[in-house]
Protein backbone atom coordinates (compact mmCIF):
# COMPACT_ATOMS: atom_id res chain seq x y z
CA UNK A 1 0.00 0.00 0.00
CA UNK A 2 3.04 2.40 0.85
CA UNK A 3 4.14 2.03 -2.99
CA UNK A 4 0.78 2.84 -4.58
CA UNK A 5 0.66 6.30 -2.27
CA UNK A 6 3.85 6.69 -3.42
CA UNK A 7 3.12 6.39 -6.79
CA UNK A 8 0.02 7.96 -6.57
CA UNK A 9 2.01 10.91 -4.76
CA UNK A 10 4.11 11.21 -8.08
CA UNK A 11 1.07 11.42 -10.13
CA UNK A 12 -0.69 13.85 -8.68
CA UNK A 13 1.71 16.10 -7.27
CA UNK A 14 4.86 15.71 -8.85
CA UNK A 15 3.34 16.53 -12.21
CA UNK A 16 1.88 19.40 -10.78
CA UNK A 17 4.83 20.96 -9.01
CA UNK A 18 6.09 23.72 -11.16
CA UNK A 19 9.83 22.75 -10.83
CA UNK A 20 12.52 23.26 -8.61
CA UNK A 21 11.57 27.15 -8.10
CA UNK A 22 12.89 29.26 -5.70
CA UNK A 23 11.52 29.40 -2.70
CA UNK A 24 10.94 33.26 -0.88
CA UNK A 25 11.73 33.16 2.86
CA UNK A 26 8.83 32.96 5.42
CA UNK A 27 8.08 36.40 6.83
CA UNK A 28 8.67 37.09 10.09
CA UNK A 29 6.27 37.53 12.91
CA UNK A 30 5.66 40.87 12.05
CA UNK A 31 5.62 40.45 8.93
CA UNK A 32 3.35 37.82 9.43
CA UNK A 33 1.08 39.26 11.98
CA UNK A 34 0.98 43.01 9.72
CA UNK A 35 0.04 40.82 6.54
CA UNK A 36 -2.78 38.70 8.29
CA UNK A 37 -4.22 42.28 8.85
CA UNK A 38 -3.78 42.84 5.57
CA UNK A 39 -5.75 39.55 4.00
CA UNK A 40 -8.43 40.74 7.11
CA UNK A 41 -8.97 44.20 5.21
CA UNK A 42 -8.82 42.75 1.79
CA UNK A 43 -11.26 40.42 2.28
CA UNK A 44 -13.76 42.33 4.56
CA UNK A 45 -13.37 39.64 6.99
CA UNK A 46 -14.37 39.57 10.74
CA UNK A 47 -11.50 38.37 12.90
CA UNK A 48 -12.97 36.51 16.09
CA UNK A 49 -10.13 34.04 16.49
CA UNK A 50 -9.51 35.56 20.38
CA UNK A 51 -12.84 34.19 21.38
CA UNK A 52 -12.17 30.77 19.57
CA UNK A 53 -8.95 30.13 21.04
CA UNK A 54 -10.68 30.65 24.26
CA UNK A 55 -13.25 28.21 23.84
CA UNK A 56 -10.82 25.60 21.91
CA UNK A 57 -8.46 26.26 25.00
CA UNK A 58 -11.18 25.11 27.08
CA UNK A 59 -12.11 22.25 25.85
CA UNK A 60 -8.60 20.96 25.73
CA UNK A 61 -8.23 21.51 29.19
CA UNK A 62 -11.15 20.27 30.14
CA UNK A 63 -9.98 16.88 28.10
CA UNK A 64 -6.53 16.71 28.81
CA UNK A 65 -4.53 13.83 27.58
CA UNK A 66 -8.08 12.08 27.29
CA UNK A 67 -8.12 13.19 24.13
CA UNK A 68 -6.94 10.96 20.88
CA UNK A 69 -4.14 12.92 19.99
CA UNK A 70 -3.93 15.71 22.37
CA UNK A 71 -1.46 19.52 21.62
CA UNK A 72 -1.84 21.98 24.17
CA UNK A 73 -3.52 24.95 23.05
CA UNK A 74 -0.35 26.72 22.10
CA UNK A 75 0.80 24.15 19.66
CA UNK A 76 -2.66 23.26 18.66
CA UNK A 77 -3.29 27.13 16.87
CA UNK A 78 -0.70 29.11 14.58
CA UNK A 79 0.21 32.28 16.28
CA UNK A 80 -0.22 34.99 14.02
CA UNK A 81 -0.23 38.08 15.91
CA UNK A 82 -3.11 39.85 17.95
CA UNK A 83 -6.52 38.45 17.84
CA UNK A 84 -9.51 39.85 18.34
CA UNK A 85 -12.64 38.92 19.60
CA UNK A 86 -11.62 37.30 23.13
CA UNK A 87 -14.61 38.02 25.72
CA UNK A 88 -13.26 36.23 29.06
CA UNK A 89 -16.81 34.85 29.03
CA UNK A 90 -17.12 31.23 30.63
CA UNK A 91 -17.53 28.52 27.88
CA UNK A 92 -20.20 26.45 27.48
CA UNK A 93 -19.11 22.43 28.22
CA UNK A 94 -22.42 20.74 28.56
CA UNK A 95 -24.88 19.64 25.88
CA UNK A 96 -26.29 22.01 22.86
CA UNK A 97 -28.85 24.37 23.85
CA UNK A 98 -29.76 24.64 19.74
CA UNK A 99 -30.79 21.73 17.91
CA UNK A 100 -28.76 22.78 14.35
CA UNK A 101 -28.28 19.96 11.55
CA UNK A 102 -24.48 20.32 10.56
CA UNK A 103 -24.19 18.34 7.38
CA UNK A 104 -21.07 17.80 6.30
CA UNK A 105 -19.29 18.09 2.47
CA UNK A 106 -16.12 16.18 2.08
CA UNK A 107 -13.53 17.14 -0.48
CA UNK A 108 -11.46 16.04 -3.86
CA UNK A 109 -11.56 12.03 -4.07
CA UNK A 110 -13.13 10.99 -0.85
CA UNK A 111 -15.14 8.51 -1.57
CA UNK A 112 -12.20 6.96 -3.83
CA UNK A 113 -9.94 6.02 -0.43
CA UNK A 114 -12.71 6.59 2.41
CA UNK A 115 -12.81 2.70 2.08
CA UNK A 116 -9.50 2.06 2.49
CA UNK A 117 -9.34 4.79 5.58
CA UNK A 118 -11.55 2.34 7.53
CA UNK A 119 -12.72 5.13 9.44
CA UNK A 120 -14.26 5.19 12.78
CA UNK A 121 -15.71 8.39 12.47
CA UNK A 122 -14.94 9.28 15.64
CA UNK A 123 -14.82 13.02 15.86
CA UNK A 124 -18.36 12.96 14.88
CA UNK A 125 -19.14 10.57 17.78
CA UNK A 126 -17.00 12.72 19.93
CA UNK A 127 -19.42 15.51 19.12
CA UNK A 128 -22.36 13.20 19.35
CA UNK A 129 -22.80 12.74 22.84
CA UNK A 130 -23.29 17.02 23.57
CA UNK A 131 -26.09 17.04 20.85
CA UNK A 132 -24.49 17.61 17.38
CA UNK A 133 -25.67 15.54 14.60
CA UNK A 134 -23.27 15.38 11.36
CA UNK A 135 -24.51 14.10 8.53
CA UNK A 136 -22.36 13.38 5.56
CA UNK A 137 -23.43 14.51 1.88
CA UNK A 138 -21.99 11.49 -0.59
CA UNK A 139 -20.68 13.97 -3.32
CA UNK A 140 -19.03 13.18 -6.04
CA UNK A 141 -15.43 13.05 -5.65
CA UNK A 142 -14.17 13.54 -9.05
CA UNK A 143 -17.12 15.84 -9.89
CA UNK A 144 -17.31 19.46 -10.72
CA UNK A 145 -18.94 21.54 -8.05
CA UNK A 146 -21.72 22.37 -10.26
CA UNK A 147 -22.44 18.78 -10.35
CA UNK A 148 -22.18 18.80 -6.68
CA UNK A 149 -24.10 21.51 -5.93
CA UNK A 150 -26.98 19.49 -7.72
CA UNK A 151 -26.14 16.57 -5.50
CA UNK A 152 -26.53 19.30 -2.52
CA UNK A 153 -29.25 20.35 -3.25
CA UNK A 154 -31.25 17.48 -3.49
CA UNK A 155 -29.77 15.81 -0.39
CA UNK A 156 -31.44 18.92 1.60
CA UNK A 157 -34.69 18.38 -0.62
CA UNK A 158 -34.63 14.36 0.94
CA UNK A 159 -34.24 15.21 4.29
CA UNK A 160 -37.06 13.88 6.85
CA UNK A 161 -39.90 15.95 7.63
CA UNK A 162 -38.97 16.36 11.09
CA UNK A 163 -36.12 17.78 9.88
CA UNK A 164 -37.70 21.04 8.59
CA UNK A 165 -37.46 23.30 11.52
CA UNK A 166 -33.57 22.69 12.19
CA UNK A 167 -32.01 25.25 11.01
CA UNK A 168 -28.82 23.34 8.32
CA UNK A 169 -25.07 24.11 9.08
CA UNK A 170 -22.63 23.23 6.48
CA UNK A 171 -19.07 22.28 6.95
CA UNK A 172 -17.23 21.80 3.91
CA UNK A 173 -13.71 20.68 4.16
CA UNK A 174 -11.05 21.32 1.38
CA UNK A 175 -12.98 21.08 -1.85
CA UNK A 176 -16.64 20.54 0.02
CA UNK A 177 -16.36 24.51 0.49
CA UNK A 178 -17.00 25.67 -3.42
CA UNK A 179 -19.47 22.40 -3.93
CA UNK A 180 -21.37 24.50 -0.85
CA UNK A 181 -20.60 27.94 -2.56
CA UNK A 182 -22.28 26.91 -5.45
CA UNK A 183 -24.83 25.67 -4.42
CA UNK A 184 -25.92 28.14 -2.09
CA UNK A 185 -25.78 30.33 -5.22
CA UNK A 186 -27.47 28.22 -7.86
CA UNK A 187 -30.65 27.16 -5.69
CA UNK A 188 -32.10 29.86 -3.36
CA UNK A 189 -34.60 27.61 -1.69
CA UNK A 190 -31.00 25.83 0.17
CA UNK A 191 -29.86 29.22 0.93
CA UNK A 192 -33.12 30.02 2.59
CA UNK A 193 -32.64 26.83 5.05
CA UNK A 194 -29.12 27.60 5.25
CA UNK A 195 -28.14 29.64 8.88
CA UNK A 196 -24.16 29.24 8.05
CA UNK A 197 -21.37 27.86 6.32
CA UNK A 198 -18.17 26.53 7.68
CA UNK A 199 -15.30 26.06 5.70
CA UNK A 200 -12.03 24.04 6.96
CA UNK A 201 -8.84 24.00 4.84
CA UNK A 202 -11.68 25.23 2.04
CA UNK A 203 -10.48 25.45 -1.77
CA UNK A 204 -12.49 29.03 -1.43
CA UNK A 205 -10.40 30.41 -4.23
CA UNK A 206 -8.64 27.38 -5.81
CA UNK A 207 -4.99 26.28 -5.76
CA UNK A 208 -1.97 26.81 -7.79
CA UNK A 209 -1.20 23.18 -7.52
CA UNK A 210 -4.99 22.46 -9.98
CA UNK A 211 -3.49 25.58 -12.20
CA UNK A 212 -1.01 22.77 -13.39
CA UNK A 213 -2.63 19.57 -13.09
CA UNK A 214 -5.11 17.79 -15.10
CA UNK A 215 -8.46 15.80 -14.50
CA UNK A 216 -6.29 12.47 -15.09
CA UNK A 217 -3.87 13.04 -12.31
CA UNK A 218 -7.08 13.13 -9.94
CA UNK A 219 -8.43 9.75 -11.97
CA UNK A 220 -5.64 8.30 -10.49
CA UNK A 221 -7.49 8.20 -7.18
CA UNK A 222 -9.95 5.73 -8.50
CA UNK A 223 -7.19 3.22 -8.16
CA UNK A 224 -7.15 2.66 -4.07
CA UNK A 225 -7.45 -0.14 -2.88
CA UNK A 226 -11.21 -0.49 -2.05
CA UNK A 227 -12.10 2.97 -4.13
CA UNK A 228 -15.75 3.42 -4.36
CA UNK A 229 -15.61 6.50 -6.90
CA UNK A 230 -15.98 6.54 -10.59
CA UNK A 231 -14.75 9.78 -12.54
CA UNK A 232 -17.64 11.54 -12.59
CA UNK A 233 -18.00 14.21 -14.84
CA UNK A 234 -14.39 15.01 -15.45
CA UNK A 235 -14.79 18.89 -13.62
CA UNK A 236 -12.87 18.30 -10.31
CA UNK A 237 -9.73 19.41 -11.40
CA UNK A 238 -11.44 22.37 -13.26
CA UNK A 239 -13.57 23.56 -10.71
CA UNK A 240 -10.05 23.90 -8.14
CA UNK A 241 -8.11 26.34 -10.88
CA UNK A 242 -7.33 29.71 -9.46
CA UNK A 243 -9.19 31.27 -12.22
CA UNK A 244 -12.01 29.55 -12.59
CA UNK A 245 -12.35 29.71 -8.69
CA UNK A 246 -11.85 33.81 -8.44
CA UNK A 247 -13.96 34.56 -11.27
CA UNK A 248 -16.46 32.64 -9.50
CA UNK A 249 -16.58 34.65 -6.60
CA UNK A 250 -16.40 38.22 -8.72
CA UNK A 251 -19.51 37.08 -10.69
CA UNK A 252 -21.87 35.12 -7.67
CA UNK A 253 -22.32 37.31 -4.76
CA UNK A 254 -22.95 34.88 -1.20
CA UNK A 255 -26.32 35.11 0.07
CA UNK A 256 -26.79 37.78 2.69
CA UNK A 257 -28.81 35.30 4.89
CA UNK A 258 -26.18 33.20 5.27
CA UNK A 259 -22.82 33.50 7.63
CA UNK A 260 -19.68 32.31 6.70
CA UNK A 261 -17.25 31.35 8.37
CA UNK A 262 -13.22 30.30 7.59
CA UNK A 263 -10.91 28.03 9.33
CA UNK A 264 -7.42 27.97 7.69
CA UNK A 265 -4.77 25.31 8.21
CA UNK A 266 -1.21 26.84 8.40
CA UNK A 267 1.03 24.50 9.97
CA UNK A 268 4.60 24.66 11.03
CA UNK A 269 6.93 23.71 8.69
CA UNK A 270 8.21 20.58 10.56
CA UNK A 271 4.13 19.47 10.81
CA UNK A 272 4.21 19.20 7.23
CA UNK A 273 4.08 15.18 6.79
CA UNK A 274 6.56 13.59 4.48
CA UNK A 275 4.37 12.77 1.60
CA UNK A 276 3.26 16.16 1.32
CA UNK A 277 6.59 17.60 1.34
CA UNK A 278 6.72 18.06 -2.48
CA UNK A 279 3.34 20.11 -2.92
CA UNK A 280 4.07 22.07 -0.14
CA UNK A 281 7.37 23.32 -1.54
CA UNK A 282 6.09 23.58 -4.66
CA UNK A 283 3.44 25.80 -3.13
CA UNK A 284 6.04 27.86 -1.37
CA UNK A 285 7.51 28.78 -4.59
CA UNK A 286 4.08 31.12 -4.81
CA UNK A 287 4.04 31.41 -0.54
CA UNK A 288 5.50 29.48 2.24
CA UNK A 289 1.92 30.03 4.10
CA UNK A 290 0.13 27.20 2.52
CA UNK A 291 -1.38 23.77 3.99
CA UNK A 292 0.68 21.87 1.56
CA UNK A 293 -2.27 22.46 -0.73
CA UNK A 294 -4.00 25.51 -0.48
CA UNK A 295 -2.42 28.77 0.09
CA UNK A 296 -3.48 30.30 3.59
CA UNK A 297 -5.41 33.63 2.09
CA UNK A 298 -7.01 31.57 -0.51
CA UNK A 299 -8.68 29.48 2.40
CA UNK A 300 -10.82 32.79 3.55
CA UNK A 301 -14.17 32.81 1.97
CA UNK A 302 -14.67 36.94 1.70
CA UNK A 303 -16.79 38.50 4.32
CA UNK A 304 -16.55 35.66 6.37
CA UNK A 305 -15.69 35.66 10.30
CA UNK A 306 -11.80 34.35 10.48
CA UNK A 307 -12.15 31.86 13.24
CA UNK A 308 -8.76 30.25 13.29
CA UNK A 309 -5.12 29.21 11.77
CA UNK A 310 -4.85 25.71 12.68
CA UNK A 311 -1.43 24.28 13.09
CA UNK A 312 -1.93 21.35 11.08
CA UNK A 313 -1.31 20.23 7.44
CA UNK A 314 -4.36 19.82 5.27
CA UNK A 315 -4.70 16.72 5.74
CA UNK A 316 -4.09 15.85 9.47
CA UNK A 317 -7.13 18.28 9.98
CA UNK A 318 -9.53 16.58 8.34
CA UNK A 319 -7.99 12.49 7.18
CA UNK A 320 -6.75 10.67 10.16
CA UNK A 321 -5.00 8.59 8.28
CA UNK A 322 -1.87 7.55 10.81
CA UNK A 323 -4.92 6.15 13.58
CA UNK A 324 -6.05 3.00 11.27
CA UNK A 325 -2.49 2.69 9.16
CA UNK A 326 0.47 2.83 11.91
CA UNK A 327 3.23 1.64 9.63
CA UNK A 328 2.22 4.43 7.30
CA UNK A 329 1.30 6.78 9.95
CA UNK A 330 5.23 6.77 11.35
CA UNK A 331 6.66 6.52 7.54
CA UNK A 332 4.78 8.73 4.62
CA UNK A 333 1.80 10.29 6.48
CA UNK A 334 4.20 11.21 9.66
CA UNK A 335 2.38 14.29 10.86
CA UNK A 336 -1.37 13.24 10.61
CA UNK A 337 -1.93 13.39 14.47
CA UNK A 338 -4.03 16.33 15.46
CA UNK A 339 -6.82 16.68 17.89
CA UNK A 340 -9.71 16.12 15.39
CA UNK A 341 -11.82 15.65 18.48
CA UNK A 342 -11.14 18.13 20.93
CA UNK A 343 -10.91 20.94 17.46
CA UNK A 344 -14.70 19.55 16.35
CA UNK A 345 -16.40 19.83 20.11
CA UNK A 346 -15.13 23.77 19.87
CA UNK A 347 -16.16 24.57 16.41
CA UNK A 348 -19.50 23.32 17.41
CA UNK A 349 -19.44 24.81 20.57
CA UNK A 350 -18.25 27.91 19.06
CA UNK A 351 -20.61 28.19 16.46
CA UNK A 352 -23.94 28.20 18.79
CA UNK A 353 -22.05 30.55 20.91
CA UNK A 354 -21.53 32.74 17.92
CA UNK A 355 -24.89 32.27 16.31
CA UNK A 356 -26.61 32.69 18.98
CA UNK A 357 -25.07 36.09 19.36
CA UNK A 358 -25.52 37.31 15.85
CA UNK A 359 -29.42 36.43 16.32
């Protein structure tokens, strides 16, 4: 299994590297901290990541070393500079006082190795037990977001009567956050039973890396061991480009009804796992503030409320790949441990807080 990733590595993101460029220096912390403020302005955003670190601080102390996985609060964020938002106010730690319906929108190629991940889906279950229901959308993995949107939409047409009143919540991770874009866009009637978006590691406005690939390096993924994906309508790759993805945004304005919010991975260099070493140099040729696949302004859908720069690659946030494959875990995927959990339970909690507030 360790030679197909491997190869499958080469395929889709060795071809897509753009050679051995040179690589700018990161910026300094003040650099750093005065450019954050920057991409804040730029993007009209509303920086709240004070009061998140306080409530994501809580729950890690509350669960300690209980937790799969566990980083102190310091290691688990990126420091960036000042924050705003923190309040002091006591956190919420018992069950959900809402009843929300977060439904969930996974991103490039899952279904082609969620198989083989034999997940246990235990962040969800985490959650679970204080009230919040996930739900997972089965997109199409090697689909355009257009034809995900469709598949969007009528998921939330299916859903149980009893389901009507609860207001939806949707999390889109990686490429799950333009399939949600668009179809908040294209079909009003989800945007009316939509109260927020959340987007973690989100492809918000696509990635140098799908500038210089094509739809067959993505095919590749239908070769896991176990994959349940076909290729789909051939638009994955296409719906990721930089272009496409920014002249999506100038021409759809985001429903007012709705609020968005971003969570950007931007992890220390030496959390970058080893098989993601390649993209994420090649993506430091643009910017050394990238995920390994997604470069850290391009996460922040505009207007949004900046809740956080997690200190984790893009895919330890989001593929816990190292829990269910040791020998891979401590070889190619080295840096996959994160506190899934512990991050989930506060971006819940979080949220009501938040929404609650904006009510």
């Amino acid at each position: 299994m360790h030679t197909f990733l491997r190869n499958l590595q080469t395929g889709l993101l060795a071809i897509m590297l753009a050679g051995c460029a040179s690589q700018p220096e990161a910026p300094t912390a003040e650099e750093s901290a005065a450019e954050v403020a920057g991409f804040i302005a730029t993007d009209r955003l509303r920086d709240d990541r004070g009061r998140f670190r306080e409530v994501y601080c809580a729950v890690l102390e509350r669960h300690g070393q209980t937790i799969p996985d566990y980083r102190s609060c310091t290691e688990a964020l990126q420091d960036t500079g000042p924050e705003a938002g923190a309040t002091g106010e006591t956190v919420n730690l018992g069950t959900t006082r809402l009843n929300p319906l977060f439904l969930l929108v996974p991103g490039l190629g899952w279904e082609c190795f969620e198989e083989w991940l034999d997940l246990e889906y235990s962040a969800p279950r985490h959650v679970a037990q204080y009230g919040y229901e996930i739900r997972q959308i089965p997109v199409a993995g090697l689909s355009s977001s257009a034809n995900n949107a469709a598949i969007i939409k009528a998921y939330v047409d299916d859903l149980p009567a009893g389901d009507s009143d609860r207001p939806l919540v949707f999390i889109g991770y990686s490429k799950g956050t333009p399939d949600i874009l668009e179809a908040l866009v294209r079909y009003p009637d989800v945007a009316a039973r939509t109260e927020a978006v959340l987007s973690l590691a989100g492809s918000v406005k696509g990635s140098p890396l799908a500038d210089k690939a094509t739809q067959e390096h993505a095919n590749l993924l239908t070769h896991v061991p176990g994959s349940q994906c076909d290729e789909g309508d051939g638009g994955a790759i296409e719906s990721l480009k930089t272009e496409v993805r920014q002249a999506w945004l100038a021409d759809n304005p985001l429903p007012d009804n709705v609020r968005f919010y971003s969570v950007v991975t931007y992890p220390d260099k030496d959390r970058v796992s080893w098989i993601l070493r390649n993209s994420y140099k090649a993506l430091s040729g643009v910017d050394p503030r990238n995920d390994t696949q997604v470069l850290i302004y391009d996460q922040m859908i505009p207007g949004s409320t900046l809740v956080a720069f997690i200190n984790a690659d893009h895919w330890a946030i989001a593929v816990p790949v190292s829990r269910q494959h040791a020998f891979i875990g401590s070889t190619l995927v080295n840096h996959n441990d994160y506190p899934r959990e512990a991050m989930l339970e506060a971006l819940m909690r979080y949220l009501e807080e938040d929404l609650a507030r904006q009510r």
